[in-house]
C-alpha atoms as a PDB file:
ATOM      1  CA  UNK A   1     -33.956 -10.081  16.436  1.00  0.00           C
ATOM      2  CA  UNK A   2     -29.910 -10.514  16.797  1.00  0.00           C
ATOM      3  CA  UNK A   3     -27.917  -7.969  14.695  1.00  0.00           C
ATOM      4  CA  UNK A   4     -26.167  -9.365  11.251  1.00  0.00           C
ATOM      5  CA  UNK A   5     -23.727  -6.201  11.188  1.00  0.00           C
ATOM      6  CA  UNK A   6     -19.842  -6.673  11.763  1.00  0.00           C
ATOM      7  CA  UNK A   7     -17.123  -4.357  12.749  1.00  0.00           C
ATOM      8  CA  UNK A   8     -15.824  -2.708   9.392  1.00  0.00           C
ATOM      9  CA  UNK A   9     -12.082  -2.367  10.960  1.00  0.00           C
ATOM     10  CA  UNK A  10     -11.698  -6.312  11.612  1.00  0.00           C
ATOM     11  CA  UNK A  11     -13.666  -7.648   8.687  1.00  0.00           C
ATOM     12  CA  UNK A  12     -11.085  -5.336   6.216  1.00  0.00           C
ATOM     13  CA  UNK A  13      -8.086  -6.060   8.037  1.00  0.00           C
ATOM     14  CA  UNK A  14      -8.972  -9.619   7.948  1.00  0.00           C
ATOM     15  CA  UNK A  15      -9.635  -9.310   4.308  1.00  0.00           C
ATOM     16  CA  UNK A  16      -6.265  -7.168   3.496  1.00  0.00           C
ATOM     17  CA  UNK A  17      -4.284 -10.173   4.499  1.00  0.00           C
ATOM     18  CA  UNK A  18      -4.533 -12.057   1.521  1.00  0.00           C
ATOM     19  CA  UNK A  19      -2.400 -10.266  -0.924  1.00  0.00           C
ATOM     20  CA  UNK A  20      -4.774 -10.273  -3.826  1.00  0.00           C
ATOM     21  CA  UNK A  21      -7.116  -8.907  -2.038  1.00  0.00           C
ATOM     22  CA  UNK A  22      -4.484  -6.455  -0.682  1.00  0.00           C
ATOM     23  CA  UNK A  23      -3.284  -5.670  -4.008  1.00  0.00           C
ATOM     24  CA  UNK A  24      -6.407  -4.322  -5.601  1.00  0.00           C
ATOM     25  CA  UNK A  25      -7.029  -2.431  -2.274  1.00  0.00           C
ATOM     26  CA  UNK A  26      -3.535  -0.347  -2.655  1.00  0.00           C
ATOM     27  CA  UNK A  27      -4.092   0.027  -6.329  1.00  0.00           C
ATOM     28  CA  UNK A  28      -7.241   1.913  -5.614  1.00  0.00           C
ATOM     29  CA  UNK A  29      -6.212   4.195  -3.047  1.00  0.00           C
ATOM     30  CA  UNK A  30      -3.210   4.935  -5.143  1.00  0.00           C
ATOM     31  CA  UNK A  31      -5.356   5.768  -7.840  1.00  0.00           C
ATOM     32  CA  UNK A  32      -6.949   8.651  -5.352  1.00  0.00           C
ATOM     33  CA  UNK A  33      -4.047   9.971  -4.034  1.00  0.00           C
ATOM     34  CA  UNK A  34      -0.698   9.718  -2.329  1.00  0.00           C
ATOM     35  CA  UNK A  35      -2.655  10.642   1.377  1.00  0.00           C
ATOM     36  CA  UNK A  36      -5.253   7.423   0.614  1.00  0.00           C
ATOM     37  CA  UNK A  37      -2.238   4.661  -0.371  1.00  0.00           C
ATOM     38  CA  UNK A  38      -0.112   5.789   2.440  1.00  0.00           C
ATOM     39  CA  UNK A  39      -3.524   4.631   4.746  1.00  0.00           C
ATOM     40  CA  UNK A  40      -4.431   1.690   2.964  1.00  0.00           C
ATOM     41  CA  UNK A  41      -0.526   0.663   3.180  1.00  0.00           C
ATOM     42  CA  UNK A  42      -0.713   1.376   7.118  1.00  0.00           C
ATOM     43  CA  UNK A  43      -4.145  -1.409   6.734  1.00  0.00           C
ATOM     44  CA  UNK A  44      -2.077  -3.563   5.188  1.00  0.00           C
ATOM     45  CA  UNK A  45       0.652  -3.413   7.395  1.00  0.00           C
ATOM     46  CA  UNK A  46      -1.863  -3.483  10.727  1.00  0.00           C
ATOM     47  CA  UNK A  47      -3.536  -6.836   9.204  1.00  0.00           C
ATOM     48  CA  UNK A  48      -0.381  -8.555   9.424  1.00  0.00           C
ATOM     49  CA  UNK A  49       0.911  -7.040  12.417  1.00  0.00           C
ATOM     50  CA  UNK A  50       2.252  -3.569  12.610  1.00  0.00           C
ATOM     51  CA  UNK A  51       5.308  -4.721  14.892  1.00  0.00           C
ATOM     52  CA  UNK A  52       5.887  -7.714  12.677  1.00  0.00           C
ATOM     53  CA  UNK A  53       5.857  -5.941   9.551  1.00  0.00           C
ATOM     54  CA  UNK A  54       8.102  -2.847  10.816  1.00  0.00           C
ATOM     55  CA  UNK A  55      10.602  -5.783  12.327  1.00  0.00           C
ATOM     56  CA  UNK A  56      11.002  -7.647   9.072  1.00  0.00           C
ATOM     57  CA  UNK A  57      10.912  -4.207   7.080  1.00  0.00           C
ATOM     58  CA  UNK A  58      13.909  -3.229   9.127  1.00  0.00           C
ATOM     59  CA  UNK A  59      12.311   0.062  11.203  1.00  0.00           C
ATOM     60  CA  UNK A  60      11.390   0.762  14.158  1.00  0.00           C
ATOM     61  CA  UNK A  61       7.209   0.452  14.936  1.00  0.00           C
ATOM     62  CA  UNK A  62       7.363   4.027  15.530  1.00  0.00           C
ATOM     63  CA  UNK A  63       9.016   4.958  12.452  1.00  0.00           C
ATOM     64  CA  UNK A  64       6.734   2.679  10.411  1.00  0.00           C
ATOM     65  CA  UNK A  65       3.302   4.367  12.040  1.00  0.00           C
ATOM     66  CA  UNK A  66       4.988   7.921  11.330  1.00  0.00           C
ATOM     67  CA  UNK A  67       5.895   6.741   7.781  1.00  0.00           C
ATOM     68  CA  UNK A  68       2.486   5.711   7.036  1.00  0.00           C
ATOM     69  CA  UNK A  69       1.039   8.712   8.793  1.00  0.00           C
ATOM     70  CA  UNK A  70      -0.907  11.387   6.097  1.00  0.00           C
ATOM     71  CA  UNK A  71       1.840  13.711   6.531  1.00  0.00           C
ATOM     72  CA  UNK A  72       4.570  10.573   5.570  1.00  0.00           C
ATOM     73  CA  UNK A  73       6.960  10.864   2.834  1.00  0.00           C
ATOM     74  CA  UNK A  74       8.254   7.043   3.081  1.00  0.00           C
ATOM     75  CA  UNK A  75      11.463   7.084   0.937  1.00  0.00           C
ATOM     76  CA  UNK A  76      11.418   4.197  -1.836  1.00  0.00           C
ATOM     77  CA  UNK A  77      13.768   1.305  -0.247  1.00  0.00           C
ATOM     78  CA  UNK A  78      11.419   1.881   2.851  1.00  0.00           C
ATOM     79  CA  UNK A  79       8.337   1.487   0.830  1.00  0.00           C
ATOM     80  CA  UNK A  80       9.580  -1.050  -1.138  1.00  0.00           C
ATOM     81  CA  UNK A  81      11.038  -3.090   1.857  1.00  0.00           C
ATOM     82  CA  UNK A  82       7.505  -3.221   3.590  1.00  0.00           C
ATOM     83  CA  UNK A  83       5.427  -4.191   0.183  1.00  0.00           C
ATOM     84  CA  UNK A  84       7.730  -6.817   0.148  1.00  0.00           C
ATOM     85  CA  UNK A  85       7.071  -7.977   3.559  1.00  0.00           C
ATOM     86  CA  UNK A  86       3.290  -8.339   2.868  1.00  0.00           C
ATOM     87  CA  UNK A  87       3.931 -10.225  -0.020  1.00  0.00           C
ATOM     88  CA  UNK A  88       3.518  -7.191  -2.343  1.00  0.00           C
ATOM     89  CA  UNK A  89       5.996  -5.509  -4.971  1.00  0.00           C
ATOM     90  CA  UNK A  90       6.141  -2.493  -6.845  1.00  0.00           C
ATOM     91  CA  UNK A  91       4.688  -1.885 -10.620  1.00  0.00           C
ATOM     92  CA  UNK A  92       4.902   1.091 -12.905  1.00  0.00           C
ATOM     93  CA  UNK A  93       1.978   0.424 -15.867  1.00  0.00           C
ATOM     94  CA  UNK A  94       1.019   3.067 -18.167  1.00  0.00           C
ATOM     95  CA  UNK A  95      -2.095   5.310 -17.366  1.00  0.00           C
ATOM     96  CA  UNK A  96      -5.564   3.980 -19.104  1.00  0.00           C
ATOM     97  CA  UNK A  97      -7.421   6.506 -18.517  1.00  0.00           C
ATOM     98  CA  UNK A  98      -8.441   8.330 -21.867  1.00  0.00           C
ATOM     99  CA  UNK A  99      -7.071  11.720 -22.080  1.00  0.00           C
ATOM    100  CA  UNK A 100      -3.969  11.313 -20.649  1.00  0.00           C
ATOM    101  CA  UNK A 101      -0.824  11.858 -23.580  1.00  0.00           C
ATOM    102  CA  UNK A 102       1.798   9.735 -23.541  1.00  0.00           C
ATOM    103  CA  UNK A 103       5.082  11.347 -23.668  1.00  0.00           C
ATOM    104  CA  UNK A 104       7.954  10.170 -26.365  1.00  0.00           C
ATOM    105  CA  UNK A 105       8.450   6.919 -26.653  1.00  0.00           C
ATOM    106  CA  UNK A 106      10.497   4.170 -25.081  1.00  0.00           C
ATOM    107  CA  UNK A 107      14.374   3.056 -26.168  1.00  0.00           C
ATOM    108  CA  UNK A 108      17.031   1.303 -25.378  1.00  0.00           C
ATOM    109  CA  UNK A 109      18.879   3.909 -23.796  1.00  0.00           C
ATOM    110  CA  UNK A 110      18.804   4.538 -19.987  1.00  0.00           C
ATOM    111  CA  UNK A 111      17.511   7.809 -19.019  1.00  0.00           C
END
C-alpha cells in the first residue's frame, strides 16, 4: 500500500505563503513567546525565499538568518521592513485574555 504522508517542512512552507495563512501562524507563536515568533518569522521568510526576502528587506541573508535565529533581537525597522516584504504589517490589539488589568486609559496626549 503507497504511503499518504507528506513532508511537514514543505507542506507548511507552502502553506505560510499566503499571508492569511501566514498571519494567524505569527500571531500564534507570538502568543507563546518571543523565541517561537522569531521561528515562525524565519518560516515565513524561507517560504518566500530567504535571499529574496533579506534583498527586498534591505540585509544581508546572513544578517536576516542571525536575526531570526532564537538568540535574535531584530530591532523594529528591521522587523517591520521584512513583515512588510511578506505582505504582513505590524498590530498592537489589547490582550483578551481574562485576568489581565488594563492600565489607565487612553487620551489624546502623546506619551
Amino acid at each position: 500500500m503507497p504511503s499518504r504522508t507528506r513532508e511537514y517542512r514543505p507542506w507548511l512552507l507552502g502553506r505560510l505563503g499566503n499571508p492569511d495563512l501566514a498571519a494567524a501562524y505569527l500571531n500564534e507563536a507570538m502568543a507563546d513567546s518571543p523565541e517561537m515568533f522569531l521561528k515562525a518569522l524565519r518560516n515565513v521568510a524561507q517560504a518566500q525565499e530567504m535571499a529574496k526576502v533579506a534583498k527586498k528587506a534591505g540585509v544581508r541573508r546572513e544578517s536576516l538568518y542571525r536575526t531570526l535565529s532564537k538568540n535574535g533581537n531584530p530591532r523594529l525597522n528591521t522587523l517591520s521592513s521584512i513583515l512588510q516584504v511578506v505582505g504582513l504589517r505590524i498590530s498592537i490589539q489589547p490582550d483578551p485574555r481574562p485576568g489581565k488589568k488594563r492600565q489607565g486609559h487612553a487620551t489624546s496626549r502623546a506619551v
